[in-house]
Protein backbone atom coordinates (compact mmCIF):
# COMPACT_ATOMS: atom_id res chain seq x y z
CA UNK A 1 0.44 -0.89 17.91
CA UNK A 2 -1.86 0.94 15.29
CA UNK A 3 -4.95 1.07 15.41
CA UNK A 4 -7.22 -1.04 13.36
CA UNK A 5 -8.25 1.53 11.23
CA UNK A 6 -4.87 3.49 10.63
CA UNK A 7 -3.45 -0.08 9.58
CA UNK A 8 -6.09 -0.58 7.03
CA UNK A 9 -5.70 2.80 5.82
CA UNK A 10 -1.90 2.21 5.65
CA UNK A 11 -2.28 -1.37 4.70
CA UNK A 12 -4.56 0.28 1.63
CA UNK A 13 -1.25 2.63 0.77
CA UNK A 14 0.53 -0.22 0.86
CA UNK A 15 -1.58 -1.82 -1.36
CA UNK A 16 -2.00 0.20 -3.85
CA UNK A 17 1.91 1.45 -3.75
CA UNK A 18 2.93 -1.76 -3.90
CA UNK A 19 0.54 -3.09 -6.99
CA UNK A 20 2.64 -0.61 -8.67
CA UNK A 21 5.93 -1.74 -10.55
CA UNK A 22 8.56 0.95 -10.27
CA UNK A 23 7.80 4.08 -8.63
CA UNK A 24 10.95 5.77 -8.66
CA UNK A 25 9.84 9.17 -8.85
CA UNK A 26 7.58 9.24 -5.34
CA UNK A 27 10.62 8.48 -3.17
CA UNK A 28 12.04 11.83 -2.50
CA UNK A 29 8.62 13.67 -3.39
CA UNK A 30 6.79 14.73 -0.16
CA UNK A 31 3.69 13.13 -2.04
CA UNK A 32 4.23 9.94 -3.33
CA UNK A 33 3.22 9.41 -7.19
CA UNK A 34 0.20 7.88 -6.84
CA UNK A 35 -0.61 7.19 -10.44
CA UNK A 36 2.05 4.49 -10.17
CA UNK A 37 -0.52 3.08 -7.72
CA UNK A 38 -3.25 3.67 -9.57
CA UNK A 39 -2.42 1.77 -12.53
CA UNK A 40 -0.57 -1.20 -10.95
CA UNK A 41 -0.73 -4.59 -11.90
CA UNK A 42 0.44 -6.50 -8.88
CA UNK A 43 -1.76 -8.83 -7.21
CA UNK A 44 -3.16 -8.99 -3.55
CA UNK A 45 -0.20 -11.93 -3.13
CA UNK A 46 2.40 -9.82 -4.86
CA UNK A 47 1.81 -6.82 -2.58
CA UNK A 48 1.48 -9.26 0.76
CA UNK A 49 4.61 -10.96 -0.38
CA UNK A 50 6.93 -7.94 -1.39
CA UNK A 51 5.50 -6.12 2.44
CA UNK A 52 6.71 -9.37 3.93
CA UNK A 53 9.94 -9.06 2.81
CA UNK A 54 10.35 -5.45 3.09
CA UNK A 55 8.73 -5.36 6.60
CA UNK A 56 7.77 -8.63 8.40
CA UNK A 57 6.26 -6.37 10.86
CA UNK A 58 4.07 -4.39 9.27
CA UNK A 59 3.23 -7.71 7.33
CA UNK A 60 2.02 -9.34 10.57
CA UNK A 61 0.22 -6.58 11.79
CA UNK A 62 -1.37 -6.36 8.63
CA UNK A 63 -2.53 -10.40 8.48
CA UNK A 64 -4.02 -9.99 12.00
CA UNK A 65 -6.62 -7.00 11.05
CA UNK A 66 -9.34 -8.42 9.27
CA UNK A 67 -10.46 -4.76 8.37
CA UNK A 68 -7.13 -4.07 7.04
CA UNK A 69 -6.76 -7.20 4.78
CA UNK A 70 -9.90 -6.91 3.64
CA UNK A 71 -9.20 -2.69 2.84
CA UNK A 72 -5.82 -3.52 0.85
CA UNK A 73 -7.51 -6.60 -0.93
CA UNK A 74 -10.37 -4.21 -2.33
CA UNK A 75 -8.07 -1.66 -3.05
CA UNK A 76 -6.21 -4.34 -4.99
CA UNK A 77 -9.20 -5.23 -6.88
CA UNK A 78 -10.69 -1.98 -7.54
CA UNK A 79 -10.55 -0.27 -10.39
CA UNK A 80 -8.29 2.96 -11.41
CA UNK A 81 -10.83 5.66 -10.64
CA UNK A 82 -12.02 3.78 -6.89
CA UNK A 83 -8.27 2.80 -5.81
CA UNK A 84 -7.58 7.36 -6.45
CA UNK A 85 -10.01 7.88 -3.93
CA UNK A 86 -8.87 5.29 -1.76
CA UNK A 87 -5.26 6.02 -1.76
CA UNK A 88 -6.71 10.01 -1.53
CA UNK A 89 -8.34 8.54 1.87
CA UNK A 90 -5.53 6.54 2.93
CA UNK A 91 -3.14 9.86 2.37
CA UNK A 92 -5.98 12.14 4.53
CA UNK A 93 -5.18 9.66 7.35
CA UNK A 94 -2.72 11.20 10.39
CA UNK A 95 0.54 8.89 10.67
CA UNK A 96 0.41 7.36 7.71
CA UNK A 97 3.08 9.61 5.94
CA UNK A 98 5.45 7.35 8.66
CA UNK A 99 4.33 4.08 6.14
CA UNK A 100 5.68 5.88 3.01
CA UNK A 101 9.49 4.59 3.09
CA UNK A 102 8.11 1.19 3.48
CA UNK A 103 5.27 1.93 0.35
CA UNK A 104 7.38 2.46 -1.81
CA UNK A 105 10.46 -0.49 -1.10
CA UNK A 106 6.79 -2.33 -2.03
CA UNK A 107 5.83 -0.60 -4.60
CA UNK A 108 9.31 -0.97 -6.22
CA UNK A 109 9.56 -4.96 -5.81
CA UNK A 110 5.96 -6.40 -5.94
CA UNK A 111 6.16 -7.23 -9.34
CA UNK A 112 9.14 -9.14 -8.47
CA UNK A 113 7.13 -11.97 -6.87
């Protein structure tokens, strides 16, 4: 299981990767394109909703960590400049590259719900 602070981290990737609409480009990158992420329009329900379909999993894992929620909602909210750091944080993290795959299937299909 991860740790509580490695799934908000993640969680945040998540977030922000999945509030984006189509971010084609990041898939076979080593870095994903995080201006996709950056810029997204997706809601907190959007990303929880497209990360429950993509991985029920991770979507659990994510529900039960109050410190993760409550990263990936604020990351969510914020604005363009605070979500860049954030994802820059989230990226810094060991393990999290493992997430990626799963970020972007999000990212891709948020706005889709």
């Amino acid at each position: 299981m991860l740790s509580t602070t490695r799934l908000a981290l993640a969680s945040g990737s998540v977030a922000l990767m999945l509030a984006g609409a189509g971010v084609g480009a990041g898939i076979a990158a080593a870095q994903p394109d995080i201006d996709t992420i950056i810029y997204s329009k997706c809601t907190y329900s959007q990303v929880v909703a497209a990360l429950n379909a993509e991985s029920p999993e991770l979507a659990t894992q994510l529900q039960s960590a109050p410190a993760a929620t409550g990263w990936l909602q604020a990351l969510v909210a914020a604005g363009p400049e605070t979500r860049r750091g954030m994802v820059a944080q989230a990226q810094a993290t060991p393990g999290v590259e493992q997430f990626t795959p799963i970020i972007m299937r999000v990212a891709n299909s948020c706005s889709n719900f």
